[in-house]
PDB file of N, CA and C in Angstrom:
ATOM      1  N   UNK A   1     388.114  85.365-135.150  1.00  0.00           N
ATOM      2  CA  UNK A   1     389.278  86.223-134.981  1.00  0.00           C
ATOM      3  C   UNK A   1     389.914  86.010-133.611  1.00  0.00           C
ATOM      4  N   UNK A   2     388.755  85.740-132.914  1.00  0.00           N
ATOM      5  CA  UNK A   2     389.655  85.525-130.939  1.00  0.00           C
ATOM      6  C   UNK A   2     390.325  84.269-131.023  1.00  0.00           C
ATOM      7  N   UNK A   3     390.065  83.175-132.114  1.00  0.00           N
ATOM      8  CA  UNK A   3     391.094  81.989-132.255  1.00  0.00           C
ATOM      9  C   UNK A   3     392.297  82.148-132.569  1.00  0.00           C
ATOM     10  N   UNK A   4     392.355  83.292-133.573  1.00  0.00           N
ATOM     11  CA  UNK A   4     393.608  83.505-133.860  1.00  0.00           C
ATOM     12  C   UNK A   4     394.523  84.260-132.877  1.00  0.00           C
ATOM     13  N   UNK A   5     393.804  85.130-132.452  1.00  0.00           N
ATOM     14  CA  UNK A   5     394.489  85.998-131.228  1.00  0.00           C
ATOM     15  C   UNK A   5     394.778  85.351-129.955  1.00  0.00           C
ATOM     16  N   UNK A   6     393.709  83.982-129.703  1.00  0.00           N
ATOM     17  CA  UNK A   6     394.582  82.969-128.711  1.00  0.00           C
ATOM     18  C   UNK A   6     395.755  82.388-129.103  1.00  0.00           C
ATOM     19  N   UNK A   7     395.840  81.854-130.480  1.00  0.00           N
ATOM     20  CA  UNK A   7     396.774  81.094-131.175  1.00  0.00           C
ATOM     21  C   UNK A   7     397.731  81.461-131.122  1.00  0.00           C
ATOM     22  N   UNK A   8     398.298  83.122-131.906  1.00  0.00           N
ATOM     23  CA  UNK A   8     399.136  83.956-131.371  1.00  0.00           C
ATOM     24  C   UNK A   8     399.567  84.614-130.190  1.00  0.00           C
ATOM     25  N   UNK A   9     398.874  84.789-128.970  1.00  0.00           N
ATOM     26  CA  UNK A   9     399.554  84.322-127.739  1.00  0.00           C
ATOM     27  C   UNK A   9     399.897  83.185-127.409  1.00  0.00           C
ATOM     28  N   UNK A  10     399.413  81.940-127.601  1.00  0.00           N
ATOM     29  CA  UNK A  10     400.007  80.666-127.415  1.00  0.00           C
ATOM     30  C   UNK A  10     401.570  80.561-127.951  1.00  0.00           C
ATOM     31  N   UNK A  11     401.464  81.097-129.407  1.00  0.00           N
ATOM     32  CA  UNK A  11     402.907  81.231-129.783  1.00  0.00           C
ATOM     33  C   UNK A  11     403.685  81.756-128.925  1.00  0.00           C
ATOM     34  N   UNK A  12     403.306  82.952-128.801  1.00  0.00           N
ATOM     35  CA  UNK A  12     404.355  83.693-128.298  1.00  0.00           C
ATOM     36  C   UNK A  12     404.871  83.691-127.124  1.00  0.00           C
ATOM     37  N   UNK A  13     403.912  83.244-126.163  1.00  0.00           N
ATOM     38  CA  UNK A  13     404.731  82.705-124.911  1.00  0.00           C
ATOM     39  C   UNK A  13     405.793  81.462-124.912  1.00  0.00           C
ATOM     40  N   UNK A  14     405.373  80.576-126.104  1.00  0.00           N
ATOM     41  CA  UNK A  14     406.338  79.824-126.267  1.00  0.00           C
ATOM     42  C   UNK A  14     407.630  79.733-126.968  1.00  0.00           C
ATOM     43  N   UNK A  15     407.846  80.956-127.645  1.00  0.00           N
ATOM     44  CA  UNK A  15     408.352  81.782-127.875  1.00  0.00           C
ATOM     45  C   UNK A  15     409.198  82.396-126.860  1.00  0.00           C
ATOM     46  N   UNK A  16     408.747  83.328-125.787  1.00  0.00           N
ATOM     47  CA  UNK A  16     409.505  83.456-124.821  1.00  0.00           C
ATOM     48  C   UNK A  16     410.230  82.134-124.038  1.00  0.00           C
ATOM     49  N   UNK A  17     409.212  81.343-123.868  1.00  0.00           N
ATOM     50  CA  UNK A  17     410.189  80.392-123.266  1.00  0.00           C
ATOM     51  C   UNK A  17     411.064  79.907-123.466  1.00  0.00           C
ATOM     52  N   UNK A  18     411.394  79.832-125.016  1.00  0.00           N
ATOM     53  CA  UNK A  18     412.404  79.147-125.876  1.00  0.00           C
ATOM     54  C   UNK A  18     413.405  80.478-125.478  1.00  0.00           C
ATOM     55  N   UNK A  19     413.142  81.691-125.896  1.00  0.00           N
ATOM     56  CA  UNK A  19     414.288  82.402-125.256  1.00  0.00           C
ATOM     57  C   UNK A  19     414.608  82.938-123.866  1.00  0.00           C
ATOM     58  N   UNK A  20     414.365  82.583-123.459  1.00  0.00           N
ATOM     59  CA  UNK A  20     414.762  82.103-121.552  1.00  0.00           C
ATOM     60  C   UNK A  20     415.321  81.042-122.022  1.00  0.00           C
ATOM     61  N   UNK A  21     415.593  79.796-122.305  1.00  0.00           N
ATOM     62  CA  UNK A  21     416.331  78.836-122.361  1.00  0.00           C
ATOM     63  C   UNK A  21     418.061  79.043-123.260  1.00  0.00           C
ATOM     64  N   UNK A  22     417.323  79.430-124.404  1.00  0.00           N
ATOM     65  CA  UNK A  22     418.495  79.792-125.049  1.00  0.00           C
ATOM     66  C   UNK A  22     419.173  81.295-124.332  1.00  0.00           C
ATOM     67  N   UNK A  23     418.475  82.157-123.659  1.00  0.00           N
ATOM     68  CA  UNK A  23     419.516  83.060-122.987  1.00  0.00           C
ATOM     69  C   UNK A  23     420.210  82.870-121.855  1.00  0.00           C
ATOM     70  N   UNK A  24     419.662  81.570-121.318  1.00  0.00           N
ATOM     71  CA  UNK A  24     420.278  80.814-119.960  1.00  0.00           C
ATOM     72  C   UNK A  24     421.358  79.641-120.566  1.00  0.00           C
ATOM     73  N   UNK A  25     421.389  79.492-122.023  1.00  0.00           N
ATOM     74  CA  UNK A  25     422.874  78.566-122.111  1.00  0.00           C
ATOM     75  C   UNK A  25     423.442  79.511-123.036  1.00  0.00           C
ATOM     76  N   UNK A  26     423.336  80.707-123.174  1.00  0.00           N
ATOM     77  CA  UNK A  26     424.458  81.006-123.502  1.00  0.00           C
ATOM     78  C   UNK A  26     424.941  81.744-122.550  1.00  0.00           C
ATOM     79  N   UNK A  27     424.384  82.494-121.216  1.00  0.00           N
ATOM     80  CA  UNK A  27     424.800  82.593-120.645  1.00  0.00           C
ATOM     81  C   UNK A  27     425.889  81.632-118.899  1.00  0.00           C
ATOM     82  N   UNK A  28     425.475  80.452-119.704  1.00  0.00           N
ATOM     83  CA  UNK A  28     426.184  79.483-119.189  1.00  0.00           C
ATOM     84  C   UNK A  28     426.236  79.102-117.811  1.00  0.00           C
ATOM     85  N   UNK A  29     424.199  79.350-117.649  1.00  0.00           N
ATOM     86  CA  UNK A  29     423.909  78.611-116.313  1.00  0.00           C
ATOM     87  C   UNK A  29     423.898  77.337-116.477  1.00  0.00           C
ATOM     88  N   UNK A  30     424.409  76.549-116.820  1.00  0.00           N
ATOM     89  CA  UNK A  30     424.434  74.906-116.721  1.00  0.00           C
ATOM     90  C   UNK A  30     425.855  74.547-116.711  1.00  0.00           C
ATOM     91  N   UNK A  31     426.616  75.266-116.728  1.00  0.00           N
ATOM     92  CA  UNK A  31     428.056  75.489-116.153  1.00  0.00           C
ATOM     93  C   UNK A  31     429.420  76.005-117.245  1.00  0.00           C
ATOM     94  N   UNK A  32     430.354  76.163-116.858  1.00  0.00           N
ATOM     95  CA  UNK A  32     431.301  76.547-117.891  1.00  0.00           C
ATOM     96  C   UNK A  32     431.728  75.758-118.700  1.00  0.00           C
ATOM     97  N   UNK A  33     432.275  76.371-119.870  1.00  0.00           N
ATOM     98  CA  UNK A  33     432.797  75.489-120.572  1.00  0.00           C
ATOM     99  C   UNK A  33     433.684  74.201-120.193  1.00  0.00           C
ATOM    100  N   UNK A  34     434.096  72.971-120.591  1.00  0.00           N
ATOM    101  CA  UNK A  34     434.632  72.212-120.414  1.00  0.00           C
ATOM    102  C   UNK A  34     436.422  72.295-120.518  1.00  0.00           C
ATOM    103  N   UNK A  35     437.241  71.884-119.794  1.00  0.00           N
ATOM    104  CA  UNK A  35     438.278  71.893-119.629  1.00  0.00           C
ATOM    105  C   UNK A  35     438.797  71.115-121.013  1.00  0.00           C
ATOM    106  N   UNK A  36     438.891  70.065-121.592  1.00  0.00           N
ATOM    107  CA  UNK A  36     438.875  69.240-122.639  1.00  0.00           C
ATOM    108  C   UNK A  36     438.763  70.361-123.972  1.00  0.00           C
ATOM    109  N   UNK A  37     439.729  70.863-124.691  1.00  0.00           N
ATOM    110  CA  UNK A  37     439.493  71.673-125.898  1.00  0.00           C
ATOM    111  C   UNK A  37     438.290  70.900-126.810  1.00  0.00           C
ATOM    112  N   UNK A  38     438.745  69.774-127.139  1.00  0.00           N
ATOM    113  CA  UNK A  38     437.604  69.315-128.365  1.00  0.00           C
ATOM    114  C   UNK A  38     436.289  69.618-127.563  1.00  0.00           C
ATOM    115  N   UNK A  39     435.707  69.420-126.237  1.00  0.00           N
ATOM    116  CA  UNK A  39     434.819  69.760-125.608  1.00  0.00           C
ATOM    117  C   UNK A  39     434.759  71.125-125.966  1.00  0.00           C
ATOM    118  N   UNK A  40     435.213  72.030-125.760  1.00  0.00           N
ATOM    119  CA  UNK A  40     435.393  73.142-125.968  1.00  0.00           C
ATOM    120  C   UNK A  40     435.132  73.315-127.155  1.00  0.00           C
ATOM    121  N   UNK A  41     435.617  73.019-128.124  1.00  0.00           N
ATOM    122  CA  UNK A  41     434.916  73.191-129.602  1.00  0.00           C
ATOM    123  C   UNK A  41     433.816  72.857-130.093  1.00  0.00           C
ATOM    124  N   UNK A  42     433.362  71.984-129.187  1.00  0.00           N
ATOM    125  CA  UNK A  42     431.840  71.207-130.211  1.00  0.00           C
ATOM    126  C   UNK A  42     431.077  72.488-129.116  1.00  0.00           C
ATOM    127  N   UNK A  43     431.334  72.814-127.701  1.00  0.00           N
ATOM    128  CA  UNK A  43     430.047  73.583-127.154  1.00  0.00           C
ATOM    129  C   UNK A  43     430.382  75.185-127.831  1.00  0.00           C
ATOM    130  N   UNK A  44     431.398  75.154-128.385  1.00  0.00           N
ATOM    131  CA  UNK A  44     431.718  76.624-128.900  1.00  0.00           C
ATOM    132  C   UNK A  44     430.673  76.406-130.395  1.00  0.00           C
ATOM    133  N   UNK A  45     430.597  75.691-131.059  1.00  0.00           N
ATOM    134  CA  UNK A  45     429.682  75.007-132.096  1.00  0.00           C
ATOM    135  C   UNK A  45     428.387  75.214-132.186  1.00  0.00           C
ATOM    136  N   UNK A  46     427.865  74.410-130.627  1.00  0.00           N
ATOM    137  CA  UNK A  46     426.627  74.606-130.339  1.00  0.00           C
ATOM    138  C   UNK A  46     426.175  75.713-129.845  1.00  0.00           C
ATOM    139  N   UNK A  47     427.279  76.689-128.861  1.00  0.00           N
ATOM    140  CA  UNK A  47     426.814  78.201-129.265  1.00  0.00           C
ATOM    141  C   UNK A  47     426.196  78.948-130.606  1.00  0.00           C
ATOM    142  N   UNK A  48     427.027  78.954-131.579  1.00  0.00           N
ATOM    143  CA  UNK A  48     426.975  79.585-132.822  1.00  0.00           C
ATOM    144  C   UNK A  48     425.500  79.138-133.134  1.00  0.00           C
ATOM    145  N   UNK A  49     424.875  77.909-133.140  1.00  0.00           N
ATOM    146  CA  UNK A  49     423.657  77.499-133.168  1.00  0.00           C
ATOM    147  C   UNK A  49     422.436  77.922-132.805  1.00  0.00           C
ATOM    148  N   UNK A  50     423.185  77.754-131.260  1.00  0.00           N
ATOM    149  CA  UNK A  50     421.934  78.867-130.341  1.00  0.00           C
ATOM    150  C   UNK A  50     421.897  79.979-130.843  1.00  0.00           C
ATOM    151  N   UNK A  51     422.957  80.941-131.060  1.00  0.00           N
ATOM    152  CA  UNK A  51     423.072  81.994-131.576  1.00  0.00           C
ATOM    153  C   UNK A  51     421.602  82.518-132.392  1.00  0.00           C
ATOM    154  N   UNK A  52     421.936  81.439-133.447  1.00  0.00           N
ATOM    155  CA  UNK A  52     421.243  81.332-135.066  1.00  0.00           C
ATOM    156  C   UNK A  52     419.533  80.989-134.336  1.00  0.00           C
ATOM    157  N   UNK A  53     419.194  80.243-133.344  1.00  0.00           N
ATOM    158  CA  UNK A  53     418.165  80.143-133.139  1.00  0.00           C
ATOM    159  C   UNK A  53     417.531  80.932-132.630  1.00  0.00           C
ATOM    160  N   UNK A  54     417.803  81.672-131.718  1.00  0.00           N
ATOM    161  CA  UNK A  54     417.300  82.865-130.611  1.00  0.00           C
ATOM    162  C   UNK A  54     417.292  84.000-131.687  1.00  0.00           C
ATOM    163  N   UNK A  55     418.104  84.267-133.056  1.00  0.00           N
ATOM    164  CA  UNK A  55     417.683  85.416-133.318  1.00  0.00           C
ATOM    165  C   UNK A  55     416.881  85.310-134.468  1.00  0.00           C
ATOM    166  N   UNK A  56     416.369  83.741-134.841  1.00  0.00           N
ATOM    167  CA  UNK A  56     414.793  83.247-135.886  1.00  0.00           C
ATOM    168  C   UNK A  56     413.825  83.950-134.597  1.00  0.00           C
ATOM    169  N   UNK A  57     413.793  83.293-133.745  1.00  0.00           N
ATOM    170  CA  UNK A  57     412.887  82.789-132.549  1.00  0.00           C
ATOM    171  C   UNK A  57     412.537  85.020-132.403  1.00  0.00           C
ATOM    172  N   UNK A  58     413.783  85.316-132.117  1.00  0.00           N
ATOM    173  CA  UNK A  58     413.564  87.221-131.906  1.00  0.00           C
ATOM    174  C   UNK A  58     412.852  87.542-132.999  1.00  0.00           C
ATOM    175  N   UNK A  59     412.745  87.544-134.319  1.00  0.00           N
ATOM    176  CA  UNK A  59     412.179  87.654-135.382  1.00  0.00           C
ATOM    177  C   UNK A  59     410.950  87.472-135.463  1.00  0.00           C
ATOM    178  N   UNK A  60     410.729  86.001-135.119  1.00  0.00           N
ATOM    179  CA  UNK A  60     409.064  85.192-135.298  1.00  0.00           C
ATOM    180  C   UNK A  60     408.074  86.301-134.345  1.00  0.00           C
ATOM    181  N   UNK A  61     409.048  86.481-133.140  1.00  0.00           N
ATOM    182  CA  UNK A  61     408.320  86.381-131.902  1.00  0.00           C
ATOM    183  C   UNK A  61     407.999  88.197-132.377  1.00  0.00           C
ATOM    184  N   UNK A  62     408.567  88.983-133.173  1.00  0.00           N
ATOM    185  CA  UNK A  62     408.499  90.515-133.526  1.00  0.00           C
ATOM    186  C   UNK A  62     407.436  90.719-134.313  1.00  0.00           C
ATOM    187  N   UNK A  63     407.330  89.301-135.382  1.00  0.00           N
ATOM    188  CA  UNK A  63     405.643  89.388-136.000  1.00  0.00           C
ATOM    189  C   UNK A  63     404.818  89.085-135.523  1.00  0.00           C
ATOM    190  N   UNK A  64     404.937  88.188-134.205  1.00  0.00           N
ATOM    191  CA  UNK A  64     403.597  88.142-133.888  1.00  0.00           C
ATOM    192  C   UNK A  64     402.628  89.291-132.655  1.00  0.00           C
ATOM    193  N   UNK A  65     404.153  89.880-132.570  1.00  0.00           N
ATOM    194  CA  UNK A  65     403.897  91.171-131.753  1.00  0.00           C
ATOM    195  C   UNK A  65     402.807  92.143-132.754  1.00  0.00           C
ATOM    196  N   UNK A  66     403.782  92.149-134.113  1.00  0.00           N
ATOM    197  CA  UNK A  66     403.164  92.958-134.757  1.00  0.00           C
ATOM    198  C   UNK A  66     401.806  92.214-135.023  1.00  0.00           C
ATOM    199  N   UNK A  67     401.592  91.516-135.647  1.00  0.00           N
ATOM    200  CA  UNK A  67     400.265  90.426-135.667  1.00  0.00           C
ATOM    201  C   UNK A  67     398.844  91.117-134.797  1.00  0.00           C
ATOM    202  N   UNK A  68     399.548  90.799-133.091  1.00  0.00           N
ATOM    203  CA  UNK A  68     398.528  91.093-132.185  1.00  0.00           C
ATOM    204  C   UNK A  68     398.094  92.538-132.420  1.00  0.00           C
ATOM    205  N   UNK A  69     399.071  93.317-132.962  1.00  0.00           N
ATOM    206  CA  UNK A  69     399.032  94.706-132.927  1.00  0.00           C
ATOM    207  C   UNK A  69     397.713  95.493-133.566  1.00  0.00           C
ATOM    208  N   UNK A  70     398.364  94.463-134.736  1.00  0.00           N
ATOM    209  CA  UNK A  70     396.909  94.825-135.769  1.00  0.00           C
ATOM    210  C   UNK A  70     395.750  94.004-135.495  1.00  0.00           C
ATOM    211  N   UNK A  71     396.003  93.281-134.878  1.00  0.00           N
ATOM    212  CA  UNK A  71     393.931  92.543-134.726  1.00  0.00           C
ATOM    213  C   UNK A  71     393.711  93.303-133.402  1.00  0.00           C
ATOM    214  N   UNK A  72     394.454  94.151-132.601  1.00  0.00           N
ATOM    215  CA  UNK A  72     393.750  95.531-131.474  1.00  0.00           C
ATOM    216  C   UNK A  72     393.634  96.149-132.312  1.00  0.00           C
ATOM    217  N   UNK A  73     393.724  96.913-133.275  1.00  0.00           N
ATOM    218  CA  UNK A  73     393.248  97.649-133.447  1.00  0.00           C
ATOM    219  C   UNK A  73     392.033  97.442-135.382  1.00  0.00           C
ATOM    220  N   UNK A  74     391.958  96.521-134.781  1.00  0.00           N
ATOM    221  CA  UNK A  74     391.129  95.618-136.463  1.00  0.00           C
ATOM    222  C   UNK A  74     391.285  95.721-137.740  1.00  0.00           C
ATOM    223  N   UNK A  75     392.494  95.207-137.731  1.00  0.00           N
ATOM    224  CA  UNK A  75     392.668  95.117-138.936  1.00  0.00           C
ATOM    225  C   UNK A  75     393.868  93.827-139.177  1.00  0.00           C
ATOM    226  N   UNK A  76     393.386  92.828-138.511  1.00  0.00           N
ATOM    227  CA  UNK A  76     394.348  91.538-137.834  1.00  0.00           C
ATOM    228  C   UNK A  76     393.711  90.933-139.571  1.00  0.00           C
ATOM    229  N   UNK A  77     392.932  90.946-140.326  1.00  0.00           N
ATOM    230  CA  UNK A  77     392.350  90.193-141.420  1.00  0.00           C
ATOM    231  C   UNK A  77     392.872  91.061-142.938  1.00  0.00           C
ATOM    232  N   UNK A  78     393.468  91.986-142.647  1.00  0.00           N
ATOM    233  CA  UNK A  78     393.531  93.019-144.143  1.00  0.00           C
ATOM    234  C   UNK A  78     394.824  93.101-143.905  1.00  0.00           C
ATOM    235  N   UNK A  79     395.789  92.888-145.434  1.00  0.00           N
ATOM    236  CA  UNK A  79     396.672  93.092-145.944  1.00  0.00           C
ATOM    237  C   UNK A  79     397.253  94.382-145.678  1.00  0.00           C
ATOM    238  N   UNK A  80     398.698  94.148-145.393  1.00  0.00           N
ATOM    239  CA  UNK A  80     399.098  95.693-145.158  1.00  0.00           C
ATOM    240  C   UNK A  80     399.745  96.263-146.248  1.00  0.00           C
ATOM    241  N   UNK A  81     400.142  95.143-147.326  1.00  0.00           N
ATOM    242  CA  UNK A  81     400.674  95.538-148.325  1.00  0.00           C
ATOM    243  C   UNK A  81     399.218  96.299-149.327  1.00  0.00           C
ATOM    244  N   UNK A  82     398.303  95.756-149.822  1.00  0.00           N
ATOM    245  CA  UNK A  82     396.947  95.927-150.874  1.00  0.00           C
ATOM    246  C   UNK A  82     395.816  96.394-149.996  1.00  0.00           C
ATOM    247  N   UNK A  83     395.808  96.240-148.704  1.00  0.00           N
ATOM    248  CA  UNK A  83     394.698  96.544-148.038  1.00  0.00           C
ATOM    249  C   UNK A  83     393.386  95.260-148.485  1.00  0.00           C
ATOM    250  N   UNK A  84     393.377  94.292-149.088  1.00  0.00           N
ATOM    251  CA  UNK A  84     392.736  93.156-149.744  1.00  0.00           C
ATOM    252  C   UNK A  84     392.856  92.394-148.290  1.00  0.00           C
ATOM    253  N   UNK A  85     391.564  91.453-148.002  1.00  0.00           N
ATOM    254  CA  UNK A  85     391.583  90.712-146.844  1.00  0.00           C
ATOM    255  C   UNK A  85     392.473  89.274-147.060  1.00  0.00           C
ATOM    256  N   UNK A  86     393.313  88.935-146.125  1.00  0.00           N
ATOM    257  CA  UNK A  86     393.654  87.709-146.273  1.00  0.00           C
ATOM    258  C   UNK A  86     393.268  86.779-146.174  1.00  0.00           C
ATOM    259  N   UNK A  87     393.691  85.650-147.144  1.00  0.00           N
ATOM    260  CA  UNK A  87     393.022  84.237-147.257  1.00  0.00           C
ATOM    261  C   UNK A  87     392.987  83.440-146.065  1.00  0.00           C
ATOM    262  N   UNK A  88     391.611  83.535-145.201  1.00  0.00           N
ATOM    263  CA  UNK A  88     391.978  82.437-143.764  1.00  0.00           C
ATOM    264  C   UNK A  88     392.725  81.563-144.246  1.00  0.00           C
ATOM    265  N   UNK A  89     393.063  80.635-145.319  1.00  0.00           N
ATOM    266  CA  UNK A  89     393.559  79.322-145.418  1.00  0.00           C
ATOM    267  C   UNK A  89     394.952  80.118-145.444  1.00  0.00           C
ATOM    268  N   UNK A  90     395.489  81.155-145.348  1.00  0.00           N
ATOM    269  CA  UNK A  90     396.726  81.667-145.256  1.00  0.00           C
ATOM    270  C   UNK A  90     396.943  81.754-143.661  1.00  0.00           C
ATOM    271  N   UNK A  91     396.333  82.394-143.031  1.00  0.00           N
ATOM    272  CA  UNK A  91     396.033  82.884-141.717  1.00  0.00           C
ATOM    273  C   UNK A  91     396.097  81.501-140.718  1.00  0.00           C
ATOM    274  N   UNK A  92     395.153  80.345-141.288  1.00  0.00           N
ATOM    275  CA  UNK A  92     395.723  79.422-140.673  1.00  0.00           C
ATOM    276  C   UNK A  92     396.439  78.434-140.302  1.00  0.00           C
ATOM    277  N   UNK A  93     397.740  78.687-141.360  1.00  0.00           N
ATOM    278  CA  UNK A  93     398.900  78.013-142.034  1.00  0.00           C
ATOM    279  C   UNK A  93     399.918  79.365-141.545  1.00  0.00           C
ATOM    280  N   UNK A  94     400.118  80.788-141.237  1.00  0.00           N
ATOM    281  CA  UNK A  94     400.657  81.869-140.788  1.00  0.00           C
ATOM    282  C   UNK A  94     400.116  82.780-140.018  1.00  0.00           C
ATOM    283  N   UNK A  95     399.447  81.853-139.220  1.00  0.00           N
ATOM    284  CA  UNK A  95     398.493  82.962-137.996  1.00  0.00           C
ATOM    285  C   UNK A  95     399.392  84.380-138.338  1.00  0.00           C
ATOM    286  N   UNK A  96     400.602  84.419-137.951  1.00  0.00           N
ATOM    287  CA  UNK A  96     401.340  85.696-137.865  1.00  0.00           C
ATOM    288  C   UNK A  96     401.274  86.729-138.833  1.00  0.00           C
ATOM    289  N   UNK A  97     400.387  86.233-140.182  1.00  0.00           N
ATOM    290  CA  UNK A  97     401.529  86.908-141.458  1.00  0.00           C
ATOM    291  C   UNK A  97     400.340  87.905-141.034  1.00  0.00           C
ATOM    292  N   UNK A  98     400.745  88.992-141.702  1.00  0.00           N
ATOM    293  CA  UNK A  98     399.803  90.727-141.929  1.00  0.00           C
ATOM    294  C   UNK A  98     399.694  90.886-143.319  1.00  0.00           C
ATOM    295  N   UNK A  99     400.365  89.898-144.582  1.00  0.00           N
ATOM    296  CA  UNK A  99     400.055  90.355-146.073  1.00  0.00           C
ATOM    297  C   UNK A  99     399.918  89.087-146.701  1.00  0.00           C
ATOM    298  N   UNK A 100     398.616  89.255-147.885  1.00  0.00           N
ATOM    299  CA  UNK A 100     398.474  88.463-148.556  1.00  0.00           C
ATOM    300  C   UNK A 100     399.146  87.643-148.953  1.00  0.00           C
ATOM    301  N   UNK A 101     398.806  86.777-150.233  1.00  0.00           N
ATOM    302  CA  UNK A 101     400.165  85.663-150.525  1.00  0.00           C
ATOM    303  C   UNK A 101     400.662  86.694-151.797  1.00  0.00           C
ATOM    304  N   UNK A 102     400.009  87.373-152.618  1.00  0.00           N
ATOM    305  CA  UNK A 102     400.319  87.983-153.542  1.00  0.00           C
ATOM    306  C   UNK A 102     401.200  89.226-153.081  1.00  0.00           C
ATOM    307  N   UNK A 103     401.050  89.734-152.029  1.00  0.00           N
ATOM    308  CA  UNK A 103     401.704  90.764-151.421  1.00  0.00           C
ATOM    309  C   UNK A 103     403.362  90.701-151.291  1.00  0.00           C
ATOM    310  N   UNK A 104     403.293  89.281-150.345  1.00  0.00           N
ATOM    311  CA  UNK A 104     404.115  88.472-149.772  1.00  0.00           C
ATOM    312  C   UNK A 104     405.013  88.251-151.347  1.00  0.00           C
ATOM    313  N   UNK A 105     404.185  87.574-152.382  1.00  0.00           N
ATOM    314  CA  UNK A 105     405.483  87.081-153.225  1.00  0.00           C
ATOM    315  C   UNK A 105     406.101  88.623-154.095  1.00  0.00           C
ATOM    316  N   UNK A 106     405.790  89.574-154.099  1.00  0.00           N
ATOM    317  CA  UNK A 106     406.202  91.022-154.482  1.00  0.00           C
ATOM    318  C   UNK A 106     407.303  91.325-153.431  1.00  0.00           C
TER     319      UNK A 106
END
């Protein structure tokens, strides 16, 4: 169980780091937009992108919050949907998930 609970901090700091990066270009420490419109359009582009990534990355990074949550207080191995233990071969393919696969496809 402490493998997994390393695993899932490993994520998740990397996790943060990815958003420190993506909150530092969209806040446009690597400089302003480009004078050149078509410039201007492709980084207006690659905003919308970042956008889309930072708020997977906010998501991932919310289960594995929740994740850690439940293996403090033990129950990082039992389904929250059935209360049924989850399949390690799930666990170590979704360190993050908290519900079975049967749970999951309901």
């Amino acid at each position: 169980m402490s493998n997994r609970k390393s695993e899932l901090e490993t994520l998740r700091a990397d996790l943060k780091a990815r958003l420190s990066k993506y909150e530092a270009h969209q806040h446009r420490q690597g400089g302003a937009l480009e004078k050149d419109f078509e410039e201007q359009a492709v980084q207006t582009q690659n905003d919308e992108v970042v956008d889309s990534l930072e708020t997977e990355t906010r998501n991932e990074l919310a289960q594995i919050e929740h994740a850690l949550e439940r293996l403090a207080e033990g129950l990082g191995g039992e389904c929250e949907g059935c209360g049924e233990d989850i399949d390690p071969r799930r666990l170590q393919v979704l360190p993050y998930t908290t519900v079975c696969v049967k749970c999951a496809e309901d």
